[in-house]
PDB file of N, CA and C in Angstrom:
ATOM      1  N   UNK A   1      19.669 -92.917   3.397  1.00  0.00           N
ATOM      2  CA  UNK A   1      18.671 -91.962   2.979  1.00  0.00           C
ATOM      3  C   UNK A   1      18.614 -91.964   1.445  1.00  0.00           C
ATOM      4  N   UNK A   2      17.533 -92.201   1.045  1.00  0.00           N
ATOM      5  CA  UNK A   2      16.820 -92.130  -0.897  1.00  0.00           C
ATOM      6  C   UNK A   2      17.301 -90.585  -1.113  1.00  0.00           C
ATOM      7  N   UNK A   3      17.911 -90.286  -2.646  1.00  0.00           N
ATOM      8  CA  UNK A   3      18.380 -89.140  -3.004  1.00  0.00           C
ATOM      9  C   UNK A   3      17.402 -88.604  -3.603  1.00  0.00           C
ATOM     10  N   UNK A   4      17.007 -87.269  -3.576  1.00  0.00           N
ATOM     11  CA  UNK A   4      15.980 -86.681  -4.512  1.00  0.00           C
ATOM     12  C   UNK A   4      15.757 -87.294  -5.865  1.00  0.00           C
ATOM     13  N   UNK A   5      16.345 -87.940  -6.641  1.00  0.00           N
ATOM     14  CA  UNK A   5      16.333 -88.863  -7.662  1.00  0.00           C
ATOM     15  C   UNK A   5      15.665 -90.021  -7.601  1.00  0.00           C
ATOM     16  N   UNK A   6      16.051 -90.668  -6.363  1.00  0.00           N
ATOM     17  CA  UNK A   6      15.548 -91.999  -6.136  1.00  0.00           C
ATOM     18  C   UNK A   6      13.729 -91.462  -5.572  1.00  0.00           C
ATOM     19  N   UNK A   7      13.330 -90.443  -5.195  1.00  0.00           N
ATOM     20  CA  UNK A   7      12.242 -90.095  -5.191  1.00  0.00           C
ATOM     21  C   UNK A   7      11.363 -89.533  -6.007  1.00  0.00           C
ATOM     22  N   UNK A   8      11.954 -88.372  -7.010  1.00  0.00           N
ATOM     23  CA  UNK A   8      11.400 -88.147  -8.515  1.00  0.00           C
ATOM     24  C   UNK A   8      11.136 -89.243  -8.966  1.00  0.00           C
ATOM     25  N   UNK A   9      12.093 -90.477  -8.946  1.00  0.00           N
ATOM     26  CA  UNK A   9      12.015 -91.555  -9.531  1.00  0.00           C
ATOM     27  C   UNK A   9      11.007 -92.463  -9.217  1.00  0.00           C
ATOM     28  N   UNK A  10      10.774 -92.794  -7.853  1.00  0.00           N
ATOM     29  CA  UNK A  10       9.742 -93.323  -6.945  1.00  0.00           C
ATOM     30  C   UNK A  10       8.304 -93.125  -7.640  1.00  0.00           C
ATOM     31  N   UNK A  11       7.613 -91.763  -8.010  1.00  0.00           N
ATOM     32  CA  UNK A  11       7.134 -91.083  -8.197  1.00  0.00           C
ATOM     33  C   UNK A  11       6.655 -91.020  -9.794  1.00  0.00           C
ATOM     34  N   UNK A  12       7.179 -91.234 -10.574  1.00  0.00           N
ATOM     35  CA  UNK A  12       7.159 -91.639 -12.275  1.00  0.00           C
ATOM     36  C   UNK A  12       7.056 -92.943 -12.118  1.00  0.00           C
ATOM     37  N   UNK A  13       7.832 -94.122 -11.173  1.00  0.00           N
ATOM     38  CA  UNK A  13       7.169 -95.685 -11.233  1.00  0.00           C
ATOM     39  C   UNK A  13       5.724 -95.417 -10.574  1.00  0.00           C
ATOM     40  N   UNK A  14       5.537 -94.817  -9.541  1.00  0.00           N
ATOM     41  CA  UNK A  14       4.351 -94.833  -9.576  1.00  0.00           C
ATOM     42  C   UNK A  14       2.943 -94.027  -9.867  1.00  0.00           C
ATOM     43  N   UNK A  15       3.619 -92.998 -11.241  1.00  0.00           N
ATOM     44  CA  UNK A  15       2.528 -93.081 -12.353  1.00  0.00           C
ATOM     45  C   UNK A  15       2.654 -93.942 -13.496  1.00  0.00           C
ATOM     46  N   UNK A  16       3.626 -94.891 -13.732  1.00  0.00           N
ATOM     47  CA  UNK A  16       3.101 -95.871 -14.359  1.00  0.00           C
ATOM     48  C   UNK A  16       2.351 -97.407 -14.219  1.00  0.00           C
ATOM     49  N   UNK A  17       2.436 -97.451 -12.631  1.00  0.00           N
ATOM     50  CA  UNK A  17       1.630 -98.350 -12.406  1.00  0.00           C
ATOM     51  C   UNK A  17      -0.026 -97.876 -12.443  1.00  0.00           C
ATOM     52  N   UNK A  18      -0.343 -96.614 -12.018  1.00  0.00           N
ATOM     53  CA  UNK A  18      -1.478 -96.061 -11.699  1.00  0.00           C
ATOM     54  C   UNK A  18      -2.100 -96.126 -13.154  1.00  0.00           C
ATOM     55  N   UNK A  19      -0.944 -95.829 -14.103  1.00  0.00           N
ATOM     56  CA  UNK A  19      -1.124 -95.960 -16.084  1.00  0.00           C
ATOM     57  C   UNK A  19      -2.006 -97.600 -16.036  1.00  0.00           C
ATOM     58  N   UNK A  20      -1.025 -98.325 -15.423  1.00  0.00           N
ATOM     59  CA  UNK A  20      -1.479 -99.602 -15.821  1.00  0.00           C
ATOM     60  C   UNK A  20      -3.035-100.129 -15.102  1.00  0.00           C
ATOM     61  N   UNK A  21      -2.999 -99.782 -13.744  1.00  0.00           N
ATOM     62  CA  UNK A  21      -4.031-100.125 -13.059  1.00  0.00           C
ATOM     63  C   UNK A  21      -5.154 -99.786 -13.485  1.00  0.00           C
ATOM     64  N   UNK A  22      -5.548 -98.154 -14.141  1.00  0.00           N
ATOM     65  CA  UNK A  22      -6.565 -97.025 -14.864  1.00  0.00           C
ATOM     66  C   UNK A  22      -6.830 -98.011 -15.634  1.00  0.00           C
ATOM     67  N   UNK A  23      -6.599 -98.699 -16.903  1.00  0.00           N
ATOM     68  CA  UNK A  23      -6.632 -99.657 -17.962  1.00  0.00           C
ATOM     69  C   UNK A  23      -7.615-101.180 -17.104  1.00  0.00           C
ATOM     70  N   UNK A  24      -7.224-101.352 -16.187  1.00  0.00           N
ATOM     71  CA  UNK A  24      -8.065-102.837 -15.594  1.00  0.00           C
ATOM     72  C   UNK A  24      -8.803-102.556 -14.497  1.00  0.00           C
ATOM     73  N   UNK A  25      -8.812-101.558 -13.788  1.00  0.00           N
ATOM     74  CA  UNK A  25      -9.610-101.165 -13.002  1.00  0.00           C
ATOM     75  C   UNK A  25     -11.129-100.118 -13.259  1.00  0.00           C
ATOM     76  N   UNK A  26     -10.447 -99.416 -14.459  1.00  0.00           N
ATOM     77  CA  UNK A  26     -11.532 -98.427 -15.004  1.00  0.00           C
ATOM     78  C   UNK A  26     -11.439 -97.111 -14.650  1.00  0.00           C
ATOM     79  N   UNK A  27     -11.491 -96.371 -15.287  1.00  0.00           N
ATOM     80  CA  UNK A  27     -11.361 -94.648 -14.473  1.00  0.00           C
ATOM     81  C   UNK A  27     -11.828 -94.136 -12.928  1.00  0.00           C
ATOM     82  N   UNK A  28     -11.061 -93.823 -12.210  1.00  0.00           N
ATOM     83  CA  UNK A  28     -11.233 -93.461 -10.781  1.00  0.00           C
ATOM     84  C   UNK A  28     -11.692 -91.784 -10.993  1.00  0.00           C
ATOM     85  N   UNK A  29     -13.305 -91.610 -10.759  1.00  0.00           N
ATOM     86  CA  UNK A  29     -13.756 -90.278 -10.414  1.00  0.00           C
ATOM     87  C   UNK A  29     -13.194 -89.185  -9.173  1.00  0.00           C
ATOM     88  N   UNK A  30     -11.391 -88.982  -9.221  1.00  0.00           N
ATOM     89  CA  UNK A  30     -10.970 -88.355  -8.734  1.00  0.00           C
ATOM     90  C   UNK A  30     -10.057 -86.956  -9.565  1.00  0.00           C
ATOM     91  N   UNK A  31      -9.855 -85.834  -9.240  1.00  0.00           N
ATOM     92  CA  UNK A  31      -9.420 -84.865 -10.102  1.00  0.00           C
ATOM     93  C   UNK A  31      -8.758 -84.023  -8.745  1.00  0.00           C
ATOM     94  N   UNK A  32      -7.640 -84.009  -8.338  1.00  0.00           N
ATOM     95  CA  UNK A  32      -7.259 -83.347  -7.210  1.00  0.00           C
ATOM     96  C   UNK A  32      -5.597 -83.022  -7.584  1.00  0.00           C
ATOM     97  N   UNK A  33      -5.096 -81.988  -7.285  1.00  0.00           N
ATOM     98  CA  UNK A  33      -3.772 -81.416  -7.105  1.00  0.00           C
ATOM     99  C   UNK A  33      -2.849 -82.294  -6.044  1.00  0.00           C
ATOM    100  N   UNK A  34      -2.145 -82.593  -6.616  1.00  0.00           N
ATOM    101  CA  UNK A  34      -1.472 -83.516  -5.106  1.00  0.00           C
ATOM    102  C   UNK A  34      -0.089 -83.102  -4.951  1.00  0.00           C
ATOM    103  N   UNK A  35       0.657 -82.460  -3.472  1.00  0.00           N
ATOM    104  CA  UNK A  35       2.195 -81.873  -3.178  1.00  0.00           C
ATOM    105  C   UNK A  35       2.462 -83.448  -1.988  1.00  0.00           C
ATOM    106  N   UNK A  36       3.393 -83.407  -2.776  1.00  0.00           N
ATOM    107  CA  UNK A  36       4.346 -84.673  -2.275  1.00  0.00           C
ATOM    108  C   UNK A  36       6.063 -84.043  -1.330  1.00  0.00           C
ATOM    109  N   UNK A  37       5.608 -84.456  -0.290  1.00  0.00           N
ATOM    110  CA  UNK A  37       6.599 -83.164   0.585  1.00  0.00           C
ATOM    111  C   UNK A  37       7.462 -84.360   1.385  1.00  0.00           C
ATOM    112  N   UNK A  38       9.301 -83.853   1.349  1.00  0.00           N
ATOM    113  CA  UNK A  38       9.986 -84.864   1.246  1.00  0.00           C
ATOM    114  C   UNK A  38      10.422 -84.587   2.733  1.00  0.00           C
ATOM    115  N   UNK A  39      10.407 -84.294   3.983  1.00  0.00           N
ATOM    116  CA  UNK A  39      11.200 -82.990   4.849  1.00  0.00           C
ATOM    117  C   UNK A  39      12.515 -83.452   4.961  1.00  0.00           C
ATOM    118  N   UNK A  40      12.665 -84.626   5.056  1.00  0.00           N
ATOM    119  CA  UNK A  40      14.143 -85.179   5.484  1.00  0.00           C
ATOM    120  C   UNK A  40      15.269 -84.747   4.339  1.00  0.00           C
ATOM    121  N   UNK A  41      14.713 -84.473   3.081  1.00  0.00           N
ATOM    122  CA  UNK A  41      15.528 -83.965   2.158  1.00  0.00           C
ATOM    123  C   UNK A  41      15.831 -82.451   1.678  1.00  0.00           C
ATOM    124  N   UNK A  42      14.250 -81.639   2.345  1.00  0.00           N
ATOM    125  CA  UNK A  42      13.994 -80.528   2.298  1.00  0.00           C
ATOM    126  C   UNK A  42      13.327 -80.279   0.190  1.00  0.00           C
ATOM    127  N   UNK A  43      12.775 -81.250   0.297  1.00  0.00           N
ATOM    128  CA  UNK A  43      12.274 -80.679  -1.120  1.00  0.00           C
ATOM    129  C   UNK A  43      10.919 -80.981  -1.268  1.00  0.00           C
ATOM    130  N   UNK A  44      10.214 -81.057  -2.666  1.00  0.00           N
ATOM    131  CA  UNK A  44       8.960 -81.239  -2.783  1.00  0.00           C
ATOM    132  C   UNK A  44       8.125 -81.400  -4.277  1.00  0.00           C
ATOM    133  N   UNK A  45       7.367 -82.106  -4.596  1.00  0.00           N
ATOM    134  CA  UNK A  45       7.033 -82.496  -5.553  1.00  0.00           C
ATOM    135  C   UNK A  45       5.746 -81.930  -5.675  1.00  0.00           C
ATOM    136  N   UNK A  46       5.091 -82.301  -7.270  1.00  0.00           N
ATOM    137  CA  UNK A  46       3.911 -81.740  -7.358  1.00  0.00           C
ATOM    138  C   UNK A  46       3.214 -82.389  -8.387  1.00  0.00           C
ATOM    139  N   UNK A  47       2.182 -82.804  -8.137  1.00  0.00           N
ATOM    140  CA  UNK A  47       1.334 -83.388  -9.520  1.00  0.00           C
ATOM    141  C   UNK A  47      -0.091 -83.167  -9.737  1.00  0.00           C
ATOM    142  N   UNK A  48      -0.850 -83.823 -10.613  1.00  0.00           N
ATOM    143  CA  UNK A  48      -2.259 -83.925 -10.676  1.00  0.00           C
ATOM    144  C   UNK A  48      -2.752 -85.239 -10.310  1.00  0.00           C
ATOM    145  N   UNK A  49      -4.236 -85.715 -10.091  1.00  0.00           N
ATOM    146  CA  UNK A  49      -4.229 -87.097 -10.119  1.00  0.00           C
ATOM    147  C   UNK A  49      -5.636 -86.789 -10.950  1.00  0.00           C
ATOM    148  N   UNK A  50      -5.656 -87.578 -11.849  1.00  0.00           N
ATOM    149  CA  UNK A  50      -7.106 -87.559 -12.609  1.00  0.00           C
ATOM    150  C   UNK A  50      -7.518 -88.934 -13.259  1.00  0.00           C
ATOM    151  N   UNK A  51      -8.397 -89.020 -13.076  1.00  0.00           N
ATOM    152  CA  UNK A  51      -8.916 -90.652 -14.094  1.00  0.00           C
ATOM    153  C   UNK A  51      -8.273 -91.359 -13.742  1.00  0.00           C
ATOM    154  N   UNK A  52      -7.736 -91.638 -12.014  1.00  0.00           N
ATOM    155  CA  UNK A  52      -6.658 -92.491 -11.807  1.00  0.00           C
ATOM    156  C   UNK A  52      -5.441 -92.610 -11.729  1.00  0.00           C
ATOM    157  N   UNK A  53      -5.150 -91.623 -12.818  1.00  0.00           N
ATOM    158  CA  UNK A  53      -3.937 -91.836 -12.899  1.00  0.00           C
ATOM    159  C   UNK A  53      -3.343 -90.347 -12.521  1.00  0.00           C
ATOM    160  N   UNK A  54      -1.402 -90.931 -12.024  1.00  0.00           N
ATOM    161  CA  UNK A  54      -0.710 -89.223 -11.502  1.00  0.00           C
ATOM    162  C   UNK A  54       0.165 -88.591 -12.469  1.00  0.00           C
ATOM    163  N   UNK A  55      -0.421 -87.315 -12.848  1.00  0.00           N
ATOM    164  CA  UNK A  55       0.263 -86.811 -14.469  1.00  0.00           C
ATOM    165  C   UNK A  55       0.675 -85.820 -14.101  1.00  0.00           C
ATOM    166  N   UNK A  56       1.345 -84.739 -14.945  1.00  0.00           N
ATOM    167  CA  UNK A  56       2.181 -83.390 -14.753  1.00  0.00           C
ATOM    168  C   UNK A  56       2.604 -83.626 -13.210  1.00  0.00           C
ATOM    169  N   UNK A  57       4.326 -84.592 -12.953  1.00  0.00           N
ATOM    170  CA  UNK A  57       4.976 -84.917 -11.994  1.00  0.00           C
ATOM    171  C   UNK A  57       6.047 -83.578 -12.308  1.00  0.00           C
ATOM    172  N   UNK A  58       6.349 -82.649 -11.299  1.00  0.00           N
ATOM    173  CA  UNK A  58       7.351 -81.740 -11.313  1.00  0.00           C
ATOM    174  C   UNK A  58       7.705 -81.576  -9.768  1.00  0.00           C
ATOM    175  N   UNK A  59       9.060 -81.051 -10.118  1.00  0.00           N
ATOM    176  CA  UNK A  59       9.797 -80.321  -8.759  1.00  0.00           C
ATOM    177  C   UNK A  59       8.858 -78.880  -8.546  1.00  0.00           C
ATOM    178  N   UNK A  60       9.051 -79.133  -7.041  1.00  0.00           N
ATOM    179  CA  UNK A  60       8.555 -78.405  -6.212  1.00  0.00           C
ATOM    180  C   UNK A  60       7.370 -78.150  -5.545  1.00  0.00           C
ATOM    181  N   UNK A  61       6.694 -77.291  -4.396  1.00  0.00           N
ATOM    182  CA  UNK A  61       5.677 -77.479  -3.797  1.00  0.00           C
ATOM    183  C   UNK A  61       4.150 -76.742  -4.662  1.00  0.00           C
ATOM    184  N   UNK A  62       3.333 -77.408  -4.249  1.00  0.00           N
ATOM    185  CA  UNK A  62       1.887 -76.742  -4.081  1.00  0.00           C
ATOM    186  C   UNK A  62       1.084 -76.503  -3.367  1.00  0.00           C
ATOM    187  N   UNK A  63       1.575 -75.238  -2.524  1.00  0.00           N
ATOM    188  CA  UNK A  63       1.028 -75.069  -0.958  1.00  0.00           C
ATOM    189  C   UNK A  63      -0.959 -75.110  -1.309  1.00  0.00           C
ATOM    190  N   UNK A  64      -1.088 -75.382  -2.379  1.00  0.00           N
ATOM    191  CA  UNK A  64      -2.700 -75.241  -2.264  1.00  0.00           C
ATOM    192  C   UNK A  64      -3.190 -76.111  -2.930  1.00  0.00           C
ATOM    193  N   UNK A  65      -2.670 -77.524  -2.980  1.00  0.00           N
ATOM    194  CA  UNK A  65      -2.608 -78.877  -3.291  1.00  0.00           C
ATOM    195  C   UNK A  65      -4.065 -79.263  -2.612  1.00  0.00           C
ATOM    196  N   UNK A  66      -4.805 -79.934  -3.002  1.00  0.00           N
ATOM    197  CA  UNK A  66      -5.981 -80.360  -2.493  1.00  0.00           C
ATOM    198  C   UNK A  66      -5.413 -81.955  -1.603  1.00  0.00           C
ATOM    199  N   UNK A  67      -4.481 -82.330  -1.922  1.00  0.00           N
ATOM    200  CA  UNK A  67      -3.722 -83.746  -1.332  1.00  0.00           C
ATOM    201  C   UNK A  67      -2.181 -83.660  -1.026  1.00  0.00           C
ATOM    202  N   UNK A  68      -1.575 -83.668   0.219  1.00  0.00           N
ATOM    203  CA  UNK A  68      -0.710 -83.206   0.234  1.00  0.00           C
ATOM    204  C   UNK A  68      -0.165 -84.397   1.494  1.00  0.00           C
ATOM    205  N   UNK A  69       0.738 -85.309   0.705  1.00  0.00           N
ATOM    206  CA  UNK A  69       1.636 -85.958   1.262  1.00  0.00           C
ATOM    207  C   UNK A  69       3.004 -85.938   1.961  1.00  0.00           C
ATOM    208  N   UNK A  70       2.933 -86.369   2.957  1.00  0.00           N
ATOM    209  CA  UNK A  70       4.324 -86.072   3.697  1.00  0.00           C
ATOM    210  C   UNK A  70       4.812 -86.951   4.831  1.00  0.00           C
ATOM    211  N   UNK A  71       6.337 -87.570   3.561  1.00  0.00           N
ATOM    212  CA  UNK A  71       7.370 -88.891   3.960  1.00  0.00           C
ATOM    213  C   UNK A  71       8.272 -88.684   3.690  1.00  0.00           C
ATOM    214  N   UNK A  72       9.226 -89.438   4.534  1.00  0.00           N
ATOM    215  CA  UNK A  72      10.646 -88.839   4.112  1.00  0.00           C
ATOM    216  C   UNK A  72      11.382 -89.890   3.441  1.00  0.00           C
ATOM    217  N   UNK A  73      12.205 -89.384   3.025  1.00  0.00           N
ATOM    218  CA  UNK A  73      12.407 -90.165   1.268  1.00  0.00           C
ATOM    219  C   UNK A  73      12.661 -91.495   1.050  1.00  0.00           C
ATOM    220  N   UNK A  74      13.231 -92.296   2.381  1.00  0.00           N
ATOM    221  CA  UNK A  74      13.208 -94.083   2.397  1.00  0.00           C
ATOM    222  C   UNK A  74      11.695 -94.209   2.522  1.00  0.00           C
ATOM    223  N   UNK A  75      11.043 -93.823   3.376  1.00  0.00           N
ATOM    224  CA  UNK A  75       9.860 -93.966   3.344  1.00  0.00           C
ATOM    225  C   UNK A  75       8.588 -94.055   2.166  1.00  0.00           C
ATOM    226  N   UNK A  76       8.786 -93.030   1.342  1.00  0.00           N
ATOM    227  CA  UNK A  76       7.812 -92.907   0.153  1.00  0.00           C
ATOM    228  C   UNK A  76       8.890 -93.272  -0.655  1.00  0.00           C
ATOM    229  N   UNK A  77      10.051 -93.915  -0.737  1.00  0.00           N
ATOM    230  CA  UNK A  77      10.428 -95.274  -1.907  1.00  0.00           C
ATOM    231  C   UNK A  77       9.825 -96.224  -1.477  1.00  0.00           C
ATOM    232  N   UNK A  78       9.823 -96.874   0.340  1.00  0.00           N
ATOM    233  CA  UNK A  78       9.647 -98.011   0.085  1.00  0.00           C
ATOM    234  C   UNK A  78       7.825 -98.051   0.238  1.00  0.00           C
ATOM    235  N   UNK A  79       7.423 -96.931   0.773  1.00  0.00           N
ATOM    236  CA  UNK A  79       6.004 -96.689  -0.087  1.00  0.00           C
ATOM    237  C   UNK A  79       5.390 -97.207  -1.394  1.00  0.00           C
ATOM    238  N   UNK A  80       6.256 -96.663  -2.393  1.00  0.00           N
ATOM    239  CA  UNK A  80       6.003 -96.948  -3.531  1.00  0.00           C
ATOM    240  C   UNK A  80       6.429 -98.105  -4.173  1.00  0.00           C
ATOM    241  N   UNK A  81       7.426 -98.458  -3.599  1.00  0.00           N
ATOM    242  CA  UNK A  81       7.426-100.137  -4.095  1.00  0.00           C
ATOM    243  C   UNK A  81       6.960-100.997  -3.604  1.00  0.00           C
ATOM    244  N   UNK A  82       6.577-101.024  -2.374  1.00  0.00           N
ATOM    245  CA  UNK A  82       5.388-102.146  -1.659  1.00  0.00           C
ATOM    246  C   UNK A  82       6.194-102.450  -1.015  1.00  0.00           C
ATOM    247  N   UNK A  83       7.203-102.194  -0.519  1.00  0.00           N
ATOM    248  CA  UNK A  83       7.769-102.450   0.670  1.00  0.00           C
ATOM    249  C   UNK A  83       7.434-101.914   2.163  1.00  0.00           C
ATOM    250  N   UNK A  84       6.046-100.763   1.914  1.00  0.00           N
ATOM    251  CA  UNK A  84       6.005-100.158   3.261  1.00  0.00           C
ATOM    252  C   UNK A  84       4.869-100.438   3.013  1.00  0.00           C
ATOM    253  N   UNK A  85       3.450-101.243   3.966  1.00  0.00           N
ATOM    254  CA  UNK A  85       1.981-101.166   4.074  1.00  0.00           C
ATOM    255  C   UNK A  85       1.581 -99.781   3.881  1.00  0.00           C
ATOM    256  N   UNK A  86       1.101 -98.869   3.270  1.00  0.00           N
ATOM    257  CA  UNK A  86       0.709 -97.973   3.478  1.00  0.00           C
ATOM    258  C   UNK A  86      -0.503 -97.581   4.879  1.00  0.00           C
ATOM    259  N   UNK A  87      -1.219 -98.347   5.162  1.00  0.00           N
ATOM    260  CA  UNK A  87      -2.088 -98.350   6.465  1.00  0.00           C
ATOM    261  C   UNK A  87      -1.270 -98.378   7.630  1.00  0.00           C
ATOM    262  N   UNK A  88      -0.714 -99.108   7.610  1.00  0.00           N
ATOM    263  CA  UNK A  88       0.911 -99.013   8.634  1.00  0.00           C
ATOM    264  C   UNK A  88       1.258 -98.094   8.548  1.00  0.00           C
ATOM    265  N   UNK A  89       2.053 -97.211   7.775  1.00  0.00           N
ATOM    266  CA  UNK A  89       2.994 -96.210   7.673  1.00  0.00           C
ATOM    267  C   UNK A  89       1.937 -94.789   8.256  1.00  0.00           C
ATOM    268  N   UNK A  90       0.561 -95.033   7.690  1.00  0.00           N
ATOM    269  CA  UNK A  90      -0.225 -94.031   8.686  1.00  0.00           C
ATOM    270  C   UNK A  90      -0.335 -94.195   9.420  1.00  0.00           C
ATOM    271  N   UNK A  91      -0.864 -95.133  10.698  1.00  0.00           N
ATOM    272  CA  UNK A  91      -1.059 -95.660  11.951  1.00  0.00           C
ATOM    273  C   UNK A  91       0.134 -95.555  12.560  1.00  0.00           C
ATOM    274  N   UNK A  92       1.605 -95.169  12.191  1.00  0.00           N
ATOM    275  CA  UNK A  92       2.490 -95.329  12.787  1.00  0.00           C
ATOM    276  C   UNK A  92       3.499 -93.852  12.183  1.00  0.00           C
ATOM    277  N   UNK A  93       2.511 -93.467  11.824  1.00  0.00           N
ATOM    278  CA  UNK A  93       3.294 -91.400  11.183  1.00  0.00           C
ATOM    279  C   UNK A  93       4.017 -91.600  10.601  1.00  0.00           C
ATOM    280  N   UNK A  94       4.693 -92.698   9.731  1.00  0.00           N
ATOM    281  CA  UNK A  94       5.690 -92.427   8.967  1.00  0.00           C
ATOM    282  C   UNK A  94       5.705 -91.958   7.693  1.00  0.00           C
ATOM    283  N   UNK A  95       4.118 -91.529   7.496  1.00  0.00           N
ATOM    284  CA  UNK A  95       3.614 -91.107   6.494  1.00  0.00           C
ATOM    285  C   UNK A  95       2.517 -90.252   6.967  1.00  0.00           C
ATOM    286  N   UNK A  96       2.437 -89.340   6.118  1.00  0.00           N
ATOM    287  CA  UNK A  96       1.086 -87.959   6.638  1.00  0.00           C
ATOM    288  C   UNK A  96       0.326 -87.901   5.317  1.00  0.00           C
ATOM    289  N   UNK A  97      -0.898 -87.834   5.319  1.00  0.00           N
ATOM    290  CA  UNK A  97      -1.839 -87.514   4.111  1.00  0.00           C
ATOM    291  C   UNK A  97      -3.086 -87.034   4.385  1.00  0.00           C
ATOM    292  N   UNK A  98      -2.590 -85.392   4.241  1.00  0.00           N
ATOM    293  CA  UNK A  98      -3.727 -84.649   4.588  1.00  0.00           C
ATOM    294  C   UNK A  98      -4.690 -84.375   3.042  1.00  0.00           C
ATOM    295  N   UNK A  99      -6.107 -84.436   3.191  1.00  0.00           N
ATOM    296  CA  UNK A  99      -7.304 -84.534   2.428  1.00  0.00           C
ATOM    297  C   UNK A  99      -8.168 -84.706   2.785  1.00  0.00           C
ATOM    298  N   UNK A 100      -9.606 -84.604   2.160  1.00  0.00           N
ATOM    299  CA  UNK A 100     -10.916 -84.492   2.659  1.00  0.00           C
ATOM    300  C   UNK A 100     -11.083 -86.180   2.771  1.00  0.00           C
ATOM    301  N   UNK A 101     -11.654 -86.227   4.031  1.00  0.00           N
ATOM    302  CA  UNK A 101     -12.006 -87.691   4.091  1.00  0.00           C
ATOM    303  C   UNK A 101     -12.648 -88.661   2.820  1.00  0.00           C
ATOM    304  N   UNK A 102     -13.332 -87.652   1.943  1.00  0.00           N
ATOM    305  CA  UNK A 102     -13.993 -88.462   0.969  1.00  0.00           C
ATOM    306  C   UNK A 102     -13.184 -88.986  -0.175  1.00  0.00           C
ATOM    307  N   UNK A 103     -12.116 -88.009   0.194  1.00  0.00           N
ATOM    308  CA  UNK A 103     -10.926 -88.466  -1.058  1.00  0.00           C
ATOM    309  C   UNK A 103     -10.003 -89.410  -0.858  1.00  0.00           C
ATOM    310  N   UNK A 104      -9.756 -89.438   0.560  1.00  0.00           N
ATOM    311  CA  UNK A 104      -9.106 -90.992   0.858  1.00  0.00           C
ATOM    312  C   UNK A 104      -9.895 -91.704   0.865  1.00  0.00           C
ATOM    313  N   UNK A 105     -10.741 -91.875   0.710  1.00  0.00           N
ATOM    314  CA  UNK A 105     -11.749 -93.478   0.335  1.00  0.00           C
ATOM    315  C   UNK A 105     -11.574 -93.471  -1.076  1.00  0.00           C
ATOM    316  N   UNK A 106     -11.248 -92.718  -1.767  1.00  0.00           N
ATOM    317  CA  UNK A 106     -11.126 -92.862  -3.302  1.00  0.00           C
ATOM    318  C   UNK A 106      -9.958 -93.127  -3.055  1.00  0.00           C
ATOM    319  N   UNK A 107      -8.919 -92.994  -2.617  1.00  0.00           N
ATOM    320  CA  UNK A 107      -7.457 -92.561  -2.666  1.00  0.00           C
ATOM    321  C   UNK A 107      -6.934 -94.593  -2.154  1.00  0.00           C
ATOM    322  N   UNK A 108      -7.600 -95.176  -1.562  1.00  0.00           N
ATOM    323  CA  UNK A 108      -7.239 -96.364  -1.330  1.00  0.00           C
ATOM    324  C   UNK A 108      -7.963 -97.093  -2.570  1.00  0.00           C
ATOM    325  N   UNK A 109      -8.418 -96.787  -2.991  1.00  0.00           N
ATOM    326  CA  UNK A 109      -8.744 -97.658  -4.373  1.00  0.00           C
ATOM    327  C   UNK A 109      -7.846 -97.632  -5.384  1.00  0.00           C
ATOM    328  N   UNK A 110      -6.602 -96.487  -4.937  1.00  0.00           N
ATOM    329  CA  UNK A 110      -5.265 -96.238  -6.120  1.00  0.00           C
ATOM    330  C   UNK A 110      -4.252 -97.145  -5.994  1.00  0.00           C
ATOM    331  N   UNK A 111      -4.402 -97.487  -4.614  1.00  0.00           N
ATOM    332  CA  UNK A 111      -3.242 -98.318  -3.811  1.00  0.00           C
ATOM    333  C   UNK A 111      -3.126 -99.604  -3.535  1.00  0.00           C
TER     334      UNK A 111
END
């Protein structure tokens, strides 16, 4: 099992790829609150996503998160390093991502 560290951590690599991608891809017209919810560890994260990219990363939840993810902590490491398909990991629950349908069509253009 990934330690709350190895998931904070998870989580800062991947706002700096999203840093890098924003730069060659071009600004993504998304602006949404996003809670990153760990259960297997019992904790929870919280950020923004804007212009692409995921900024103000902190501990703890945002029960009124407009995007609200939920994996348990091997899972959203190997999420985030490309070790888990993300389309897979939904089709097969090992990942939950509740949002307005229109925002996951934006939301796979991050990934």
């Amino acid at each position: 099992m990934a330690s709350v560290d190895d998931c904070r951590k998870a989580l800062f690599d991947l706002a700096t790829r999203l840093d890098a991608n924003a730069e060659t891809r071009g600004k993504l017209d998304l602006e949404r609150t996003l809670a990153c919810r760990v259960p297997d560890l019992g904790v929870a994260f919280h950020a923004r996503l804007t212009g692409g990219r995921l900024v103000d990363i902190a501990d703890g939840d945002d029960p009124a998160a407009k995007i609200a993810l939920r994996a348990d902590s091997d899972d959203l490491v190997a999420l985030v390093t490309g070790k888990l398909d993300v389309t897979k990991a939904l089709a097969s629950r090992q990942v939950a991502i509740k949002a307005n349908p229109f925002d996951l069509l934006k939301l796979r253009k991050l990934l």
